[in-house]
Protein backbone atom coordinates (compact mmCIF):
# COMPACT_ATOMS: atom_id res chain seq x y z
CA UNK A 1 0.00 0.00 0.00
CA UNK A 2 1.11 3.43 -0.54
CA UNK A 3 2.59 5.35 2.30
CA UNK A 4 0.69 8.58 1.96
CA UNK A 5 -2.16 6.62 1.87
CA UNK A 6 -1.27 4.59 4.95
CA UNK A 7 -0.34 7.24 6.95
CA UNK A 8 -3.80 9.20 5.99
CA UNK A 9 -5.66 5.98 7.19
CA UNK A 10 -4.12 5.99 10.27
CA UNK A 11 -4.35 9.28 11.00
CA UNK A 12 -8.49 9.35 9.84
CA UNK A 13 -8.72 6.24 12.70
CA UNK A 14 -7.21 8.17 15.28
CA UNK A 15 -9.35 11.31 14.48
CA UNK A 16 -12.55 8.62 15.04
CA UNK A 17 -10.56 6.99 17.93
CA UNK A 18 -10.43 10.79 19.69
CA UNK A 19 -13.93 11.31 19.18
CA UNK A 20 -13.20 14.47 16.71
CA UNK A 21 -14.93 15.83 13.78
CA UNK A 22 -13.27 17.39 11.29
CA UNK A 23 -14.61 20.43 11.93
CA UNK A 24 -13.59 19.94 16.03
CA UNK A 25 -10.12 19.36 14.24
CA UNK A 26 -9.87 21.97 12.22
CA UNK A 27 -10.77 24.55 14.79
CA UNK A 28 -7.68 22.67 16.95
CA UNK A 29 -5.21 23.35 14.49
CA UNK A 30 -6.54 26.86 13.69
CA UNK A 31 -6.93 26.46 9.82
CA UNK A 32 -10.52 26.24 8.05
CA UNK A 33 -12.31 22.46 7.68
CA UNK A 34 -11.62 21.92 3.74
CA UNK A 35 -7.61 21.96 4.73
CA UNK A 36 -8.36 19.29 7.25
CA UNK A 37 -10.86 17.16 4.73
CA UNK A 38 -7.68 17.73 2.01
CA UNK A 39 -5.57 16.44 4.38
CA UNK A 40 -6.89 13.51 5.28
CA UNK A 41 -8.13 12.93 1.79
CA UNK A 42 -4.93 13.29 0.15
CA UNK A 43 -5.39 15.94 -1.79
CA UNK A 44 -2.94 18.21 0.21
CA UNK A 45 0.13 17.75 1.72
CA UNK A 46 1.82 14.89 0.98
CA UNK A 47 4.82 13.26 1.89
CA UNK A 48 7.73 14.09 0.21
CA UNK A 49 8.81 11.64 -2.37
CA UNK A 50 12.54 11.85 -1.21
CA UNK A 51 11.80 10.98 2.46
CA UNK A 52 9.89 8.02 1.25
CA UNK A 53 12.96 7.14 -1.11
CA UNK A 54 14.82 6.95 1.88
CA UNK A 55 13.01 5.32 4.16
CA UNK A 56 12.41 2.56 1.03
CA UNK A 57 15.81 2.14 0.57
CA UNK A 58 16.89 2.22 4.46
CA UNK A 59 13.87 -0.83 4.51
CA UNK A 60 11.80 1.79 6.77
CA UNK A 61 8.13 2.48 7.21
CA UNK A 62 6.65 5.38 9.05
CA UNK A 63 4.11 4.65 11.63
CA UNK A 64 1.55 6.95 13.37
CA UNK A 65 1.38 6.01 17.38
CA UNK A 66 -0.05 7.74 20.12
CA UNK A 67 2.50 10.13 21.58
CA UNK A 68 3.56 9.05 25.43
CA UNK A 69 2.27 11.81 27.99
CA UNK A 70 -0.14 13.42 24.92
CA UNK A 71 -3.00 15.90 25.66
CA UNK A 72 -5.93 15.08 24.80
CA UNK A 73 -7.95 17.09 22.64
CA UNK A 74 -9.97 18.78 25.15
CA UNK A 75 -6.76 19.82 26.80
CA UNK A 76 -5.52 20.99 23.83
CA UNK A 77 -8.66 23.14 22.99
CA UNK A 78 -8.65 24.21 26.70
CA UNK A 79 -5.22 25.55 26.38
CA UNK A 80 -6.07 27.42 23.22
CA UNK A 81 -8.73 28.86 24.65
CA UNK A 82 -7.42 30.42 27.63
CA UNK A 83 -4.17 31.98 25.06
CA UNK A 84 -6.72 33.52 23.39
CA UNK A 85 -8.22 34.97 26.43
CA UNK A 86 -4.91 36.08 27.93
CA UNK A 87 -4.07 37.73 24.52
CA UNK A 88 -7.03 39.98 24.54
CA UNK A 89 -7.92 43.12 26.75
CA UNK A 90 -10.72 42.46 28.83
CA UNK A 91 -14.37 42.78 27.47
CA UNK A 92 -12.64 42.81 24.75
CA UNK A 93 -11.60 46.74 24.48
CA UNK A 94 -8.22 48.48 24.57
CA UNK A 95 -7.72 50.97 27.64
CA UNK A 96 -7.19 54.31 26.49
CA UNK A 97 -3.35 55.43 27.10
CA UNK A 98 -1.41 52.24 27.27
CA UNK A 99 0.01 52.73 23.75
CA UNK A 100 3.24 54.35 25.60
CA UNK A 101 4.46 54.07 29.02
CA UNK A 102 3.05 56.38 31.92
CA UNK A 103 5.40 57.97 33.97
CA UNK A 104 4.74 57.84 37.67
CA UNK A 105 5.57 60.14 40.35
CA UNK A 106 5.64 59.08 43.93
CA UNK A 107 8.23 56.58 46.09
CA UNK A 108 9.96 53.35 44.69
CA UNK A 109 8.28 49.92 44.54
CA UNK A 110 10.62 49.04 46.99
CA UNK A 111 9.97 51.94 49.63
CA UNK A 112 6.53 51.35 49.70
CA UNK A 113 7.03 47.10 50.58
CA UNK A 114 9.83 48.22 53.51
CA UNK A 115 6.78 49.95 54.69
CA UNK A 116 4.17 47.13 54.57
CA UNK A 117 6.65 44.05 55.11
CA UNK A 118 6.37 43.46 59.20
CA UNK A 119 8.76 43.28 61.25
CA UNK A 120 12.90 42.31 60.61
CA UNK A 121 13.31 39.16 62.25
């Protein structure tokens, strides 16, 4: 069997085995669901005929396994999800004047703790 076809079986079972849709998928891997259906269809990105050359001539075949200590999708969507919240302002607006920094007047960051700290022991 052919080894871009192989490896875009296994990959399709382990999309079913995970419990994903291609759509769930695509939104994963931040691209748009045709580039995951041409994926696993073959009709986009294949593997390079020199690296199968190679392995062919080395007697080597690639295999797709389960990755030891993997997150699982929902972990994976989770952390996503709380980038994109940490790269945005809050309720989603920009506070005026942060553009540049503010000058401050007043004691040192480190005048102010000696004050609040407690006692030297």
């Amino acid at each position: 069997m052919d080894m871009n076809l192989r490896i875009r079986r296994q990959l399709q079972e382990a999309v079913r085995a995970q419990g994903l849709t291609r759509a769930q998928l695509a939104k994963l891997l931040g691209v748009k669901p045709p580039a995951v259906s041409q994926l696993l269809n073959g009709t986009y990105g294949k593997i390079p005929q020199s690296l199968i050359d190679v392995l062919e001539v080395l007697g080597l075949e690639l295999t797709v396994t389960k990755a030891r200590g993997a997150a699982s999708p929902s972990e994976v969507q989770a952390k996503a999800d709380a980038m994109a919240l940490l790269s945005t302002h809050p309720w989603g607006k920009k506070p005026k004047g942060l553009d540049e920094p503010v000058e401050v007047a007043g004691p040192a960051f480190e005048e102010l703790l000696k004050e609040h700290r407690g006692p030297e022991l």
